[in-house]
N, C-alpha and C. Protein backbone atom coordinates (compact mmCIF):
# COMPACT_ATOMS: atom_id res chain seq x y z
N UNK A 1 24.61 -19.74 -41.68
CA UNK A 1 23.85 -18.60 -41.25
C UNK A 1 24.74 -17.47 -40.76
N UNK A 2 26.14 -17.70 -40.97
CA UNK A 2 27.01 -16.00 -40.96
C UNK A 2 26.62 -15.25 -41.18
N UNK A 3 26.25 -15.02 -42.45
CA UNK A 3 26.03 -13.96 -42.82
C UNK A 3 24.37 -12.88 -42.66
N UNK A 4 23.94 -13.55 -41.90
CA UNK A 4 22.36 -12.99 -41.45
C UNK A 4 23.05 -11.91 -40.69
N UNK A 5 21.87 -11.38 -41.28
CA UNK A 5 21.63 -9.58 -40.82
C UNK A 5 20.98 -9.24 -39.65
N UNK A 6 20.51 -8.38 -39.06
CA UNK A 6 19.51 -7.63 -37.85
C UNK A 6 18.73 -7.21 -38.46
N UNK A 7 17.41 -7.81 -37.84
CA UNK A 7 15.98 -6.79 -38.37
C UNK A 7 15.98 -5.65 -37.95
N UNK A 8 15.93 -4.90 -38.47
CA UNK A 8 15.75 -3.16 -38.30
C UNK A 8 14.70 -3.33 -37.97
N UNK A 9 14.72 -3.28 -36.30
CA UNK A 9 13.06 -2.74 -36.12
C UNK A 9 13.35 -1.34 -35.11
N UNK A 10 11.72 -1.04 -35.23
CA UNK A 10 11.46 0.28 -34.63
C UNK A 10 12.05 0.41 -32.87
N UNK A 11 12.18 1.71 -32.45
CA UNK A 11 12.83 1.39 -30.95
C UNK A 11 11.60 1.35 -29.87
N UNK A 12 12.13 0.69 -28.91
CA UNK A 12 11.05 0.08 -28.28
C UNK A 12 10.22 1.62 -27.44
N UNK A 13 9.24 1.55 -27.56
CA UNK A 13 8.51 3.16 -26.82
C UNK A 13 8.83 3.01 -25.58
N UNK A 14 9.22 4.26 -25.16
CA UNK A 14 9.38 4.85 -23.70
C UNK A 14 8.21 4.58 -23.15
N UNK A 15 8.28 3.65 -21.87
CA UNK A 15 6.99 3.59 -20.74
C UNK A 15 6.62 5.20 -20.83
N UNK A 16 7.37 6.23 -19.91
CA UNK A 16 7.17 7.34 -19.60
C UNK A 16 6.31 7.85 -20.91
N UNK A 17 6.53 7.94 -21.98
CA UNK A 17 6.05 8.12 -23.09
C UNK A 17 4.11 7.48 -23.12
N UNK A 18 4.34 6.63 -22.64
CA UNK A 18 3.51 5.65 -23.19
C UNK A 18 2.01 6.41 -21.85
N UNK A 19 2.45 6.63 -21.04
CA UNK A 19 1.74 7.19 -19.88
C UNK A 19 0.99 8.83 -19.98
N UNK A 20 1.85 9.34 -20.88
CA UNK A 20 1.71 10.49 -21.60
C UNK A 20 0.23 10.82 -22.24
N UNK A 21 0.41 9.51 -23.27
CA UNK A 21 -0.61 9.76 -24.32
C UNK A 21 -1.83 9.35 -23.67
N UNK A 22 -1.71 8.16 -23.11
CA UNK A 22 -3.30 7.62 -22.46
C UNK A 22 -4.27 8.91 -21.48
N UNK A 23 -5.47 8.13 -21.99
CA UNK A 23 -6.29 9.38 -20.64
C UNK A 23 -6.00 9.21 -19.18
N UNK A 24 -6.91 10.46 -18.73
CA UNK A 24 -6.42 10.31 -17.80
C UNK A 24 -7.04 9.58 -16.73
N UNK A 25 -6.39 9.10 -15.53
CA UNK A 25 -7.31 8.06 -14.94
C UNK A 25 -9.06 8.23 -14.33
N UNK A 26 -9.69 7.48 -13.52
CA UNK A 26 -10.69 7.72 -13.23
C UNK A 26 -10.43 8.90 -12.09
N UNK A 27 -9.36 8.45 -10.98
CA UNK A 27 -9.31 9.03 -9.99
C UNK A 27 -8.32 10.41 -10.61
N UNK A 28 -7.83 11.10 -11.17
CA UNK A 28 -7.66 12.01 -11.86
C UNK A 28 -8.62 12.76 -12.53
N UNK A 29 -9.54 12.54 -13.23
CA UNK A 29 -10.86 12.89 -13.56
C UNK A 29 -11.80 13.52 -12.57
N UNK A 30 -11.95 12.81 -11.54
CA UNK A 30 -12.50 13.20 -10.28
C UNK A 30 -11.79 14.08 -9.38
N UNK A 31 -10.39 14.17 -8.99
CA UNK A 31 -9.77 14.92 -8.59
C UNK A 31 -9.97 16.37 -9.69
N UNK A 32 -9.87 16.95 -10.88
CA UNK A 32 -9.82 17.98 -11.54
C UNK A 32 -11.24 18.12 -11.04
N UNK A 33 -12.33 17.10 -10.93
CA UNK A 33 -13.68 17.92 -10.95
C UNK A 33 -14.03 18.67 -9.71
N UNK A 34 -13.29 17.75 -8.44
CA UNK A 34 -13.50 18.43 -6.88
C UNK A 34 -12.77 19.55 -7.18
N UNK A 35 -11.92 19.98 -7.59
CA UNK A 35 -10.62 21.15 -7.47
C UNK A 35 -11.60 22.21 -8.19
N UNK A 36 -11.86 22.18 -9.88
CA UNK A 36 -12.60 22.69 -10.38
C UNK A 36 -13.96 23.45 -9.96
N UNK A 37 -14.65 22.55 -9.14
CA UNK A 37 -16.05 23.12 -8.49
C UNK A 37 -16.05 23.46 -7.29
N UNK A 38 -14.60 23.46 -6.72
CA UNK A 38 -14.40 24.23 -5.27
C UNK A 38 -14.86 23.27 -4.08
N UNK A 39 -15.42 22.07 -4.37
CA UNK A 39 -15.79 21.03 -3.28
C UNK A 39 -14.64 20.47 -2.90
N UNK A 40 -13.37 20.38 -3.34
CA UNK A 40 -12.07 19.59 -2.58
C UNK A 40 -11.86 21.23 -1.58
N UNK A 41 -11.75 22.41 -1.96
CA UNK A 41 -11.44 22.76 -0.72
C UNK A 41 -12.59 23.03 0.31
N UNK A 42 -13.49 23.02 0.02
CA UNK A 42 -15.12 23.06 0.81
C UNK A 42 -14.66 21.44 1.61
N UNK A 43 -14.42 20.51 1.31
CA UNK A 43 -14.08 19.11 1.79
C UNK A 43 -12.74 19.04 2.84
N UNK A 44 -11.70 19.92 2.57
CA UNK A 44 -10.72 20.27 3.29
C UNK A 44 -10.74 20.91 4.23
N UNK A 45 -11.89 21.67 4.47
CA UNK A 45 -12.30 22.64 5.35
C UNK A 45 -13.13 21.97 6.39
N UNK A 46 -13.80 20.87 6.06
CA UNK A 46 -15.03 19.87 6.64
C UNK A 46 -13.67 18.98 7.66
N UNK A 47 -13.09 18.73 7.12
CA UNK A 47 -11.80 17.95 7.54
C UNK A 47 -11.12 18.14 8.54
N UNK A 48 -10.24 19.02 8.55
CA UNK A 48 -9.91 20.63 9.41
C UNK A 48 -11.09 20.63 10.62
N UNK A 49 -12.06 20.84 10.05
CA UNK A 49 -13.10 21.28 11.48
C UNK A 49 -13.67 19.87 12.54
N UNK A 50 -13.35 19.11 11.37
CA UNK A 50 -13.31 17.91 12.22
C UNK A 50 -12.75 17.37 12.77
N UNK A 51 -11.64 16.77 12.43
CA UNK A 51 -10.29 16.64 12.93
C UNK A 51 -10.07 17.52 14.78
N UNK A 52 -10.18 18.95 14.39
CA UNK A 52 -9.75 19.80 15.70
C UNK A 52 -11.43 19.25 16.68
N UNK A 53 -12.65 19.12 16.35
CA UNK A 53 -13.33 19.20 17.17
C UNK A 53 -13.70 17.84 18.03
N UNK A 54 -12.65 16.94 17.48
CA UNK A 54 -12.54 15.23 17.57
C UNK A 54 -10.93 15.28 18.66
N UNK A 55 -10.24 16.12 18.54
CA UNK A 55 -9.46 16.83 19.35
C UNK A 55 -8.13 15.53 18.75
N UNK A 56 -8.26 15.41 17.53
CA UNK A 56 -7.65 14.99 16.53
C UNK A 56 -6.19 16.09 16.38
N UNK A 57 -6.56 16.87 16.46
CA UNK A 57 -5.18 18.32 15.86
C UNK A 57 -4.09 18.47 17.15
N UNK A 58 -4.77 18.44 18.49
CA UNK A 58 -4.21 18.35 19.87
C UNK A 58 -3.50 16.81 20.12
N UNK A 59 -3.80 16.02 20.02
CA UNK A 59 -3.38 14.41 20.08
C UNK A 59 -1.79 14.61 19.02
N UNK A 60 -1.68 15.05 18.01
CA UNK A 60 -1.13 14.86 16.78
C UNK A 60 -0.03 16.40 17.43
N UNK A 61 -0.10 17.35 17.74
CA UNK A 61 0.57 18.55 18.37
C UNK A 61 1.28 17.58 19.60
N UNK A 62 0.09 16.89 20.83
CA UNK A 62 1.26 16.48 21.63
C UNK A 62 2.10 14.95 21.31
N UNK A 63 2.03 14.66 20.22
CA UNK A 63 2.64 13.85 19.85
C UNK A 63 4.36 14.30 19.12
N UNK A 64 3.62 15.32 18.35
CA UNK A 64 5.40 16.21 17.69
C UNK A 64 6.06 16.56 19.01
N UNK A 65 4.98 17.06 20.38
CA UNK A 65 6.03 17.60 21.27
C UNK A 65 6.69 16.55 22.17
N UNK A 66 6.30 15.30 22.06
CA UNK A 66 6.99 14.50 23.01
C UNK A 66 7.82 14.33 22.49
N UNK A 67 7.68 13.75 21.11
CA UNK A 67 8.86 13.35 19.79
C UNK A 67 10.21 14.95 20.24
N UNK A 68 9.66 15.57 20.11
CA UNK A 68 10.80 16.35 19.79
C UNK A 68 11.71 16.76 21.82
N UNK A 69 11.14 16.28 22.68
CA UNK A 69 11.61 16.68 23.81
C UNK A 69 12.43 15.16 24.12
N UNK A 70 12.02 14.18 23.28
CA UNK A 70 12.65 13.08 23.22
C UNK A 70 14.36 12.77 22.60
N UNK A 71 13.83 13.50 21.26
CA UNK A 71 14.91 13.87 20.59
C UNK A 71 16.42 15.20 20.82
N UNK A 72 15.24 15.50 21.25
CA UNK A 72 16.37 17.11 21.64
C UNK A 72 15.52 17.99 20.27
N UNK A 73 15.02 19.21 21.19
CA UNK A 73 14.67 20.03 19.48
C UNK A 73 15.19 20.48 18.27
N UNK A 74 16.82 20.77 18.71
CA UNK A 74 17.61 21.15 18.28
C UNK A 74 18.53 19.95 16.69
N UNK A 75 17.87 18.93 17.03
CA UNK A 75 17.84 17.52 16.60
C UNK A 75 16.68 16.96 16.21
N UNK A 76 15.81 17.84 15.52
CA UNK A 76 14.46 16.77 15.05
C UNK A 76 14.49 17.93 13.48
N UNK A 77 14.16 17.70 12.69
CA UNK A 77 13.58 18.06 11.54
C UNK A 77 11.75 18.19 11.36
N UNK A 78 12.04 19.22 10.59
CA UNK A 78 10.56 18.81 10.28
C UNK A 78 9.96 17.40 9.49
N UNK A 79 10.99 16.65 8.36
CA UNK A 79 10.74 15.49 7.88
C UNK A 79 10.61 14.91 8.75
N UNK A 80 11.71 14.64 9.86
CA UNK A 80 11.43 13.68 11.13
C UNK A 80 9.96 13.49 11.50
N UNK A 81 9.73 14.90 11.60
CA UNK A 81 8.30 14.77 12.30
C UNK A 81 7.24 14.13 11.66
N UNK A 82 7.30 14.04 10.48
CA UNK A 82 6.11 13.90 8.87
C UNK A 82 6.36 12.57 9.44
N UNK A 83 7.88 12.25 8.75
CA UNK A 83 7.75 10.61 9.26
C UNK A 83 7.29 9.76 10.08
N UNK A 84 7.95 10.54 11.78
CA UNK A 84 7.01 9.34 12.59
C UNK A 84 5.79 9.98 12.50
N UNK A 85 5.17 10.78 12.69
CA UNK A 85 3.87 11.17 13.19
C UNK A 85 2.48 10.80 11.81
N UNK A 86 2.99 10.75 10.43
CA UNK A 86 2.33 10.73 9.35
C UNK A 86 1.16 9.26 9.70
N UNK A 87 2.08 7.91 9.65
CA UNK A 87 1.19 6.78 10.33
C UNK A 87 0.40 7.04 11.05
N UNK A 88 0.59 7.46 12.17
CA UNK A 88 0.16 7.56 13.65
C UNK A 88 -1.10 7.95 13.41
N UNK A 89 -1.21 9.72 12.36
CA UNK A 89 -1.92 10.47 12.45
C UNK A 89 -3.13 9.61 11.51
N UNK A 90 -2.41 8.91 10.32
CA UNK A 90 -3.33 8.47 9.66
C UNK A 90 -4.59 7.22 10.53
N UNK A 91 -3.80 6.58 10.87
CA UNK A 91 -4.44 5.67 11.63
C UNK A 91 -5.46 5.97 12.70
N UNK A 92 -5.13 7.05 12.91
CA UNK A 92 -6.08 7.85 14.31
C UNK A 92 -7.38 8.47 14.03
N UNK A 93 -7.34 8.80 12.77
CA UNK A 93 -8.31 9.61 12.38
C UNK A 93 -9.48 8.38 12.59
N UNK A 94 -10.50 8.94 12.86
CA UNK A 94 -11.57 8.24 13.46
C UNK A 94 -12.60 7.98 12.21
N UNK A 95 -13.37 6.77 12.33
CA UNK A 95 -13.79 6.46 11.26
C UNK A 95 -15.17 7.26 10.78
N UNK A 96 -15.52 7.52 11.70
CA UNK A 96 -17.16 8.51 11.42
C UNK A 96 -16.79 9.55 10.37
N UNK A 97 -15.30 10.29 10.68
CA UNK A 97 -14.82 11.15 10.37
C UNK A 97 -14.77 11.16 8.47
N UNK A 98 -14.16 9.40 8.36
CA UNK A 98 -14.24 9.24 7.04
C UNK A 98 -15.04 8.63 6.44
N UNK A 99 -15.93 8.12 6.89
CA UNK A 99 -17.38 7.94 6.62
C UNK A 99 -17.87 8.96 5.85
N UNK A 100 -17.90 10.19 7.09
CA UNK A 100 -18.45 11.49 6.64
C UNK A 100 -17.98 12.43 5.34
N UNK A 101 -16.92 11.78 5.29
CA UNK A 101 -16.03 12.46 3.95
C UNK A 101 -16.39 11.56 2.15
N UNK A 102 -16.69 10.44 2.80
CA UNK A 102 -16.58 9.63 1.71
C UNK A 102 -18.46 9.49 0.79
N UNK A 103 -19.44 10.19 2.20
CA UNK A 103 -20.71 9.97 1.78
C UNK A 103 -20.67 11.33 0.82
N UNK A 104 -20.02 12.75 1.40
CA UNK A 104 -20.15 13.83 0.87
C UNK A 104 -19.53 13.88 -0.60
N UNK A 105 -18.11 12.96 -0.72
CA UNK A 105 -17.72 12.60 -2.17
C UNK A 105 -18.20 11.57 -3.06
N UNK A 106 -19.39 10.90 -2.45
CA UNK A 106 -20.75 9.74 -3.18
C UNK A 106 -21.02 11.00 -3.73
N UNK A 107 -21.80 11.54 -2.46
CA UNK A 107 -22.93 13.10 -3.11
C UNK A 107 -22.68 13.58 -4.14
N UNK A 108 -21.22 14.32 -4.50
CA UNK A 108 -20.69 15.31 -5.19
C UNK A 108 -20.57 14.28 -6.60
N UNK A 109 -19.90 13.18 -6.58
CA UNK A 109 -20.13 12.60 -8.20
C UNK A 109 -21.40 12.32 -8.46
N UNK A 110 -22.57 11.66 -7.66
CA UNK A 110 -23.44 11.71 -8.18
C UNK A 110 -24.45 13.00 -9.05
N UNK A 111 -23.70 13.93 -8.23
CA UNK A 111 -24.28 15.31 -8.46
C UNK A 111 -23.42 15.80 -9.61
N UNK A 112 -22.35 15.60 -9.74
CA UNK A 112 -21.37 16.08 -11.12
C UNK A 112 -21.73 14.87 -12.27
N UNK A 113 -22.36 13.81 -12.28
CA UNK A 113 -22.73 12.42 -12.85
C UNK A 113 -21.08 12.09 -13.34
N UNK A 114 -20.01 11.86 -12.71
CA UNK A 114 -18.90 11.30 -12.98
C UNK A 114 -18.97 9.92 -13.43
């Protein structure tokens, strides 16, 4: 069997490639439709007003300022701040809050029939 050859085969497709062609996902689909009909920033705005009136925006402000009087200001970044505070903030957000977000994005696909 020396003398056996290599099958010439085709080259194997690029993943990246391969991600390309397929549609696009569900949650992509739905994201273009909130953006499109102006309800993701109408939803961002609901967010925002909630957040500050849950006193969500103040908790998360004196949190960067301890962080940074901790650190020295002169010595904190703004990444710094994303970093520790990003968890924190996520976790804090109160659940009514996303309740309230998640019934209004039921509403909106049922209403777009996604």
């Amino acid at each position: 069997m020396e003398g056996r050859k290599s099958v010439n085969r085709p080259p194997t497709p690029d993943p990246v490639e391969e991600q390309e062609e397929k549609e696009p996902s569900l949650q992509e689909v739905i994201n273009v439709k909130l953006v499109e009909s102006g309800e993701k920033e109408r939803l961002m705005d609901l967010l925002r007003e909630r957040l500050i009136e849950c006193g969500w925006k103040d908790e998360m402000k004196a949190l960067c300022r301890a962080f940074m009087k901790k650190k020295g200001r002169s010595n904190v970044t703004v990444d710094d701040l994303v970093h520790v505070i990003t968890p924190k903030g996520r976790a804090s957000i109160p659940d009514s809050i996303k309740a309230e977000l998640l019934q209004r994005i039921r509403a909106f696909l049922v209403q777009a029939s996604v």
